[in-house]
Protein backbone atom coordinates (compact mmCIF):
# COMPACT_ATOMS: atom_id res chain seq x y z
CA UNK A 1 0.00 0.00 0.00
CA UNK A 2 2.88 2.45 0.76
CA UNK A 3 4.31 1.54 -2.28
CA UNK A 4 1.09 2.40 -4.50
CA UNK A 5 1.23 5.70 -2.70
CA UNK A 6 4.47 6.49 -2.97
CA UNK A 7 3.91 5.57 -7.10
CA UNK A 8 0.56 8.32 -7.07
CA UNK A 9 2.89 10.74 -5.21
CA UNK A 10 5.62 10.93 -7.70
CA UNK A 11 3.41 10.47 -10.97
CA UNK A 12 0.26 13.21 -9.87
CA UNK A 13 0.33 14.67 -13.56
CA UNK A 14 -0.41 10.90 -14.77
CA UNK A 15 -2.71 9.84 -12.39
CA UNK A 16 -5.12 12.99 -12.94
CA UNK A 17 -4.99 12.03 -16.94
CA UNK A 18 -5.96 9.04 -16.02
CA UNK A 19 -8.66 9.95 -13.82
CA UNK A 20 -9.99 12.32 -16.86
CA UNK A 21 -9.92 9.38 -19.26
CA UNK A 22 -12.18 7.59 -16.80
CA UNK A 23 -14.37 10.17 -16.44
CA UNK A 24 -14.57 10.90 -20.46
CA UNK A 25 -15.65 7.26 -21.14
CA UNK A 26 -17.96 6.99 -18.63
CA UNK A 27 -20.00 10.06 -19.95
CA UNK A 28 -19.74 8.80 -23.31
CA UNK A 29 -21.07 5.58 -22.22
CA UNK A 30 -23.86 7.57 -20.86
CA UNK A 31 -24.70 9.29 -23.63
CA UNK A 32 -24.19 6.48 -25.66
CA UNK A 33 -27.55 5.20 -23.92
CA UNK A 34 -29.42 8.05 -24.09
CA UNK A 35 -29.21 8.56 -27.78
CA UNK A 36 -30.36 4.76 -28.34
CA UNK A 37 -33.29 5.93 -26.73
CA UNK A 38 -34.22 8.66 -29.22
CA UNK A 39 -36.43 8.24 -32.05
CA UNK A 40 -35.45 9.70 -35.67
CA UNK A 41 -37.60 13.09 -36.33
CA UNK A 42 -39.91 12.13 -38.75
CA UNK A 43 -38.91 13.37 -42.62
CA UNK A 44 -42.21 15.17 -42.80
CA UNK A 45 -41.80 17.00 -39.93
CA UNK A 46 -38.04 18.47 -40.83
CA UNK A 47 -39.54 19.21 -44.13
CA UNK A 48 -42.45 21.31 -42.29
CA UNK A 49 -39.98 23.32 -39.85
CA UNK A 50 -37.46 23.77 -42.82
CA UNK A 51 -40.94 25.58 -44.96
CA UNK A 52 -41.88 27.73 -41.87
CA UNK A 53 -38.48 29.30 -41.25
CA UNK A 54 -37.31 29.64 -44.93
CA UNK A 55 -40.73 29.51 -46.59
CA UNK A 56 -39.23 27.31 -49.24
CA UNK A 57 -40.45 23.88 -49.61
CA UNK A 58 -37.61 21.15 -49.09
CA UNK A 59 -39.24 18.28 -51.58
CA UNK A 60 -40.04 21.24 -54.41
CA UNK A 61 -36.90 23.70 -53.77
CA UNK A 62 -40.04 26.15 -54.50
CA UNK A 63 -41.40 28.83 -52.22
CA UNK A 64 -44.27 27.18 -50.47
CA UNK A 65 -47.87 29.14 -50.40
CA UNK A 66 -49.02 30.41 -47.41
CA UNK A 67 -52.91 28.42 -46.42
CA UNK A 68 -54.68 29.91 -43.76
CA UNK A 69 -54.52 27.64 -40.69
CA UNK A 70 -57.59 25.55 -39.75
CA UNK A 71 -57.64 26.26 -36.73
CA UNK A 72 -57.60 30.06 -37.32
CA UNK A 73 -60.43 31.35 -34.92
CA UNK A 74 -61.19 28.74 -33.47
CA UNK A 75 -59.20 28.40 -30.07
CA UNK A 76 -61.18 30.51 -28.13
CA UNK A 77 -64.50 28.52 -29.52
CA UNK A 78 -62.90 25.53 -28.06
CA UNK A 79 -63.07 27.41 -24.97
CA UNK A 80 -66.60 28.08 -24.94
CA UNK A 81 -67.40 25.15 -26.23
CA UNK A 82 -68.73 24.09 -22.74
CA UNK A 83 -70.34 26.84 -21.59
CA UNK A 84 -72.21 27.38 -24.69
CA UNK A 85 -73.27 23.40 -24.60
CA UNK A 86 -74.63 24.34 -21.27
CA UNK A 87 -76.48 27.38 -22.34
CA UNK A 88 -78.43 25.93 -24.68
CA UNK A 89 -79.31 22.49 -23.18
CA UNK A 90 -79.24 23.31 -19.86
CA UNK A 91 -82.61 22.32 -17.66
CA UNK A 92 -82.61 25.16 -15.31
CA UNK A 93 -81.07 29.30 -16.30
CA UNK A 94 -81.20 30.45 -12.83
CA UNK A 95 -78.90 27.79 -12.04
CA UNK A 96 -76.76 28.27 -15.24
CA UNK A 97 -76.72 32.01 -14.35
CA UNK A 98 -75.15 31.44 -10.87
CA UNK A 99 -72.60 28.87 -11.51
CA UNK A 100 -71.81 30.46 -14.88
CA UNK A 101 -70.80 33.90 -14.09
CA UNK A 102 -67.45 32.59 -11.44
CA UNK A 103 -66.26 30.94 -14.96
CA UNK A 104 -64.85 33.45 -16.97
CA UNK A 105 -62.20 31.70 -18.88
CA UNK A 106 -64.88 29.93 -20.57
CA UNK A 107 -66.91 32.60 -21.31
CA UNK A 108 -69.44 32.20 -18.16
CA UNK A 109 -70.29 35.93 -17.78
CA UNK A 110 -71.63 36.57 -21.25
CA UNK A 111 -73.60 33.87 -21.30
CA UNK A 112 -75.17 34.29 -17.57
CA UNK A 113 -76.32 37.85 -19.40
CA UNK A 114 -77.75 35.78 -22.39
CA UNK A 115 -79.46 33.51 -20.57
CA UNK A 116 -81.36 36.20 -18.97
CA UNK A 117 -81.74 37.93 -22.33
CA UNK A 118 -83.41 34.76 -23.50
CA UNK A 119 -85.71 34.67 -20.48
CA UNK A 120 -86.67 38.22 -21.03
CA UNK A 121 -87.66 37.96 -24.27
CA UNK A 122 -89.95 34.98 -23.52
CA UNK A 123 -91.17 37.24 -20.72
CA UNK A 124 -91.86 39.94 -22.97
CA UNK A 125 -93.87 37.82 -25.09
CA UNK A 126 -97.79 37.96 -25.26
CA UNK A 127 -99.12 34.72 -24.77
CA UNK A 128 -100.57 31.52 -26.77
CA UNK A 129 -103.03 33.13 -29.57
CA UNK A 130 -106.46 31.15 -29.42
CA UNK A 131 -105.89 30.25 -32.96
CA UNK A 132 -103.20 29.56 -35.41
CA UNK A 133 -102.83 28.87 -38.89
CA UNK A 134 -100.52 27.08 -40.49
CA UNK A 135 -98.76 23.94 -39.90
CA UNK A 136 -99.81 21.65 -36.87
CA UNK A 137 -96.98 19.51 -36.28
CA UNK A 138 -94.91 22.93 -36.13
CA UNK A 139 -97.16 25.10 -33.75
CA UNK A 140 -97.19 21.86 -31.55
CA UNK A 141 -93.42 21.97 -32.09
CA UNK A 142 -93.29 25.55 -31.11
CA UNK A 143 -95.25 25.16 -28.03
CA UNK A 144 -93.91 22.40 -26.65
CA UNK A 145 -90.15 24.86 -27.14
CA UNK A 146 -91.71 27.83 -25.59
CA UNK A 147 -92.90 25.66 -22.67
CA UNK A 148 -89.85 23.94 -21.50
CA UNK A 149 -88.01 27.48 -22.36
CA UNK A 150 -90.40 28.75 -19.80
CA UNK A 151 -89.99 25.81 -17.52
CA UNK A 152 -85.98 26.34 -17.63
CA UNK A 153 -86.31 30.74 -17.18
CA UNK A 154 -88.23 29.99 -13.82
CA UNK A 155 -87.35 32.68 -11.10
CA UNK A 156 -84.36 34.35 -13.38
CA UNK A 157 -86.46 37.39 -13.80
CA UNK A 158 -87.46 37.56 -9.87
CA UNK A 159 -83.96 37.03 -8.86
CA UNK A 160 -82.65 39.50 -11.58
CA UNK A 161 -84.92 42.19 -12.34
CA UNK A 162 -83.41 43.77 -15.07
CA UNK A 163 -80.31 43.17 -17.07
CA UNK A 164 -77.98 46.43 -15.30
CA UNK A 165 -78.47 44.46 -12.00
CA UNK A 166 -77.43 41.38 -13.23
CA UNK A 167 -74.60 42.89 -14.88
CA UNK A 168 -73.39 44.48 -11.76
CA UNK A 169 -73.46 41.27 -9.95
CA UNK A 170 -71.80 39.28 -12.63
CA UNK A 171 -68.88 41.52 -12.86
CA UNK A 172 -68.16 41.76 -9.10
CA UNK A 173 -67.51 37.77 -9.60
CA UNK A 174 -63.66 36.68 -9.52
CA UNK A 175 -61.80 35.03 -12.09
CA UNK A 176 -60.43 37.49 -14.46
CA UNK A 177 -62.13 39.09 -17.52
CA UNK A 178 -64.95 37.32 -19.96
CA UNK A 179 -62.76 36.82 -22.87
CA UNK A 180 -66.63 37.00 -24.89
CA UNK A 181 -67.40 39.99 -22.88
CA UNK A 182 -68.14 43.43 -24.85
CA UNK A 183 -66.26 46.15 -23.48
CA UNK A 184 -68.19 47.87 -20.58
CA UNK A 185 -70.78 45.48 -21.44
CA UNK A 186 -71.97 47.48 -24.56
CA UNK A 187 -74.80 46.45 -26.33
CA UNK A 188 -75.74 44.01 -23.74
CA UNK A 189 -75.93 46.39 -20.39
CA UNK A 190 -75.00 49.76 -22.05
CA UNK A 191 -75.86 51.71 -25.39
CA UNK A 192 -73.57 50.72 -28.41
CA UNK A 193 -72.35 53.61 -30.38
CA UNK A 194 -71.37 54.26 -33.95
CA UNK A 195 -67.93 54.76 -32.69
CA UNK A 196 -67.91 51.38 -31.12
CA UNK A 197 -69.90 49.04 -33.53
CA UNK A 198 -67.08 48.09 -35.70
CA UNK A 199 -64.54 47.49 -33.15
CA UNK A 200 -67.00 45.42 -31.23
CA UNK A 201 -68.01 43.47 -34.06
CA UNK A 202 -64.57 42.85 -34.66
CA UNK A 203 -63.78 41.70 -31.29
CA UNK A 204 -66.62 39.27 -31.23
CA UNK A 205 -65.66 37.52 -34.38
CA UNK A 206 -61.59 36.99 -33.36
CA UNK A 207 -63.33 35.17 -30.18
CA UNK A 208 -64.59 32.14 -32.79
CA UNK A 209 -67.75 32.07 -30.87
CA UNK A 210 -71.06 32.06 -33.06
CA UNK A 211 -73.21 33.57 -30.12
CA UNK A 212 -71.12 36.03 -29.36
CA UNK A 213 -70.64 36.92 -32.73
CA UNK A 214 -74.98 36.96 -33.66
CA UNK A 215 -74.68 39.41 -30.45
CA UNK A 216 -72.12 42.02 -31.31
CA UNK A 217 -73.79 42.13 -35.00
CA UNK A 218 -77.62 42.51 -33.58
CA UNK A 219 -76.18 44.98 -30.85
CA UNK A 220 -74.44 47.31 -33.68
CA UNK A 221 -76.76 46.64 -36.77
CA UNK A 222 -78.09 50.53 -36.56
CA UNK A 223 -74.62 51.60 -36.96
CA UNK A 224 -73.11 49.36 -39.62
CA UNK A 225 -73.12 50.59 -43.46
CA UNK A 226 -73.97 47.08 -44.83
CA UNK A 227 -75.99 47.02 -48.46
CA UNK A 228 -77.73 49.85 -50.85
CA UNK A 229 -79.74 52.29 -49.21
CA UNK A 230 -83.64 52.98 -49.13
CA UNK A 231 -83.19 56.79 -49.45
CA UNK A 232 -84.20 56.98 -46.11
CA UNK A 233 -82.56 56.65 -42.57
CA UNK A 234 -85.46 55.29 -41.06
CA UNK A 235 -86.26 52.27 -43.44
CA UNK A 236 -82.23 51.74 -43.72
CA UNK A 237 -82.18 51.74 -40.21
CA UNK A 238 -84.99 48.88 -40.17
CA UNK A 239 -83.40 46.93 -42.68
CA UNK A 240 -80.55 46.72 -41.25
CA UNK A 241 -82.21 44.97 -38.01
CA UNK A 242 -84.08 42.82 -39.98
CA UNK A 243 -81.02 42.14 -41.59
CA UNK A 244 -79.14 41.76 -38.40
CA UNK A 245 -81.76 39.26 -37.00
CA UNK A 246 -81.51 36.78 -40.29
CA UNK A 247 -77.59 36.67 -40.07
CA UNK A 248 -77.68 36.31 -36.47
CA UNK A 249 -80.03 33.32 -36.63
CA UNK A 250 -77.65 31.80 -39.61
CA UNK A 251 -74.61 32.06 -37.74
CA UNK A 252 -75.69 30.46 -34.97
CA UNK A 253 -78.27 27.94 -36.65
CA UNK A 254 -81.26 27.83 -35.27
CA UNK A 255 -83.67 29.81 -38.01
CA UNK A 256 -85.15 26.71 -38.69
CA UNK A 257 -87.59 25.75 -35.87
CA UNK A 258 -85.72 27.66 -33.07
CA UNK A 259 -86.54 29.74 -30.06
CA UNK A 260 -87.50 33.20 -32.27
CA UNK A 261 -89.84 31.49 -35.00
CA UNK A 262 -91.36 29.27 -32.17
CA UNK A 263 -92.55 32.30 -30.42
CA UNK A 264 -93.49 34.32 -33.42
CA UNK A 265 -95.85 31.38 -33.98
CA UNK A 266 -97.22 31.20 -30.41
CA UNK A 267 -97.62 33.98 -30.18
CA UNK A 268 -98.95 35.17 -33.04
CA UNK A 269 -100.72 32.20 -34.30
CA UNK A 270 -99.05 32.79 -37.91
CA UNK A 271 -97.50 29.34 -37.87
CA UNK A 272 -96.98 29.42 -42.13
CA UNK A 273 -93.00 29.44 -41.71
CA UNK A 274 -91.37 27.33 -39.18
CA UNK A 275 -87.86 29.61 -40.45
CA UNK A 276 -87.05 32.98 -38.90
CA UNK A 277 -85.61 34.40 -42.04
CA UNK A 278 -88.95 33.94 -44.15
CA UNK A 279 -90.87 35.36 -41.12
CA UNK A 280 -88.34 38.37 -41.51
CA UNK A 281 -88.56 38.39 -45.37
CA UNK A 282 -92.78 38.91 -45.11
CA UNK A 283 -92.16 41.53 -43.05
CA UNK A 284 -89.92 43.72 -45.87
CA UNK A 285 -92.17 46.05 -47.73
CA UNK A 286 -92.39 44.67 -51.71
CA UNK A 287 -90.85 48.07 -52.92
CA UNK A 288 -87.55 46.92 -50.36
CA UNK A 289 -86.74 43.70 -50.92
CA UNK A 290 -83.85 44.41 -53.03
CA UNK A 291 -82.22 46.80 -50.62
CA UNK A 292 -82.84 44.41 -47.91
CA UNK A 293 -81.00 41.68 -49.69
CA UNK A 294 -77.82 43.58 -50.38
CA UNK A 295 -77.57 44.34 -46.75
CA UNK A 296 -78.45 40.55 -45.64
CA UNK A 297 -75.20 39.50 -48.19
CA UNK A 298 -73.08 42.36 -46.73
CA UNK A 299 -73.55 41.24 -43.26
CA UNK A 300 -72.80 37.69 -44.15
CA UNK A 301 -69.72 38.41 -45.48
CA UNK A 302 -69.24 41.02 -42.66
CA UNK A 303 -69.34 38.16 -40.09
CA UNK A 304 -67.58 35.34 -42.32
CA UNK A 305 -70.78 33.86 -43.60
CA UNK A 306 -70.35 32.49 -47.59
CA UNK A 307 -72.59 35.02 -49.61
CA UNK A 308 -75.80 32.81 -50.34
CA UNK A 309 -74.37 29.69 -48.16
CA UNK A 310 -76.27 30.50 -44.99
CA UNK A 311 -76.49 27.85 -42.13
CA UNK A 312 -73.21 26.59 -42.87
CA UNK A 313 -73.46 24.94 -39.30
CA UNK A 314 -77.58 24.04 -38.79
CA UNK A 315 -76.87 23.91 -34.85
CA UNK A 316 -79.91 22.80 -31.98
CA UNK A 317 -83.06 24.72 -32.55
CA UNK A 318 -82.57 26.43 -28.99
């Protein structure tokens, strides 16, 4: 043992070399093993990060063409996918409203205010008319919505007596802001404004949610130049919220036997069209029909919609 100290005392530059060479092999041993554990990056995908950062193709030595993504707009409506399921399937608003409104990421807070909007409106409705005409299978239809609507709004209007409370209440709730939210609630709690309608609109459409979107347009239709003109601001200004209401209905897709058309026929007892927009159409004096089609196509493209390819997505009646 003295000896083999004596040896490591007189040869210290040799014995650190060889304490290096040790060292070196066994962290190439080491990463010997963790490279066998790799997997090749597939072709496809070097070819795909070698187009993004040089925007030329690899397998073409061409410039590749830029697509718009699929998933453009669509991230936040995979947010509110939930929320909006429960909105319109859910057995009891009150309920909704209360549990909704803490749940801002998803949207919660808009749609607590639009579930009250919808109760409202049936509130605001007249009754069953003694007679209808029309269709049977669709007035019994429409009743039979408008009654479990009814069943499902039961106490939201005593608890909330108009929409400012409401609002007040939802946005004293934690949780950070509704992403779905109009600014300052406008349109919803608070007068839009010219200055505002755009913007707004355009807000609601980057959130990829269809509801939100029908909202901001029906909010700001008095202040949107969309289509011809009547020669006179108060026909434009009716067309344009006729307009707003067929568009609204199409982007969210329920024209066809949903919660507006069902209480026009209730209501009413004119039970001839079981879809909103041809309810809206009869309404549109003969002399401007033609006006009030160029504004319908300008506020489908406006929102996205393909000119003449409404109810791209035919969604639950409610």
């Amino acid at each position: 043992m003295k000896e083999i100290l004596s040896w490591i005392r007189g040869h210290k530059s040799s014995t650190a070399a060889l304490v290096l060479v040790v060292a070196g092999c066994l962290a190439l041993v080491l990463l010997a093993r963790r490279v066998h554990h790799l997997r090749p990056r597939p072709a496809a995908a070097v070819a795909t990060a070698a187009t993004a950062v040089t925007g030329v193709s690899a397998a073409s030595g061409v410039a590749a063409v830029p697509v718009p993504s699929g998933q453009a707009g669509t991230e936040h409506d995979a947010r509110s996918a939930k929320m909006r399921s429960e909105f319109e399937n859910g057995p009891h608003y009150l309920e909704f409203i209360q549990q909704a409104m803490s749940r801002p990421q998803e949207g919660g807070k808009f749609y607590a205010l639009l579930a009250w909007k919808r109760c409202n409106d049936l509130g605001r409705h007249p009754g069953i008319a003694p007679a209808h005409a029309g269709d049977d299978s669709f007035h019994d239809a429409a009743l039979g919505l408008v009654d479990d609507i009814g069943k499902r709004c039961t106490g939201v209007l005593e608890a909330y007596a108009d929409v400012q409370a409401l609002y007040q209440v939802v946005m004293e709730q934690r949780g950070g802001r509704d992403f779905l939210m109009p600014v300052n609630g406008r349109g919803i709690a608070a007068p839009s404004t010219r200055d505002t309608a755009n913007p707004d609109i355009d807000a609601a459409i980057r959130t990829g949610d269809r509801w939100a979107q029908a909202e901001a347009l029906e909010n700001n239709a008095d202040f949107l130049d969309a289509g011809n003109s009547a020669g006179d601001d108060a026909t434009d200004r009716q067309l344009r919220e006729w307009g707003a209401e067929v568009v609204a209905c199409e982007l969210v897709g329920n024209c066809r036997g949903g919660v507006q058309v069902s209480l026009h026929c209730v209501s009413t007892g004119d039970c001839t069209h079981d879809d909103y927009r041809d309810v809206v159409r009869a309404e549109v004096p003969d002399a401007d029909r033609m006006v009030f089609d160029t504004t319908v196509e300008a506020m489908r493209q406006r929102m996205g919609l393909a000119p003449g390819e409404p109810d791209a997505e035919e969604a639950s009646p409610r």
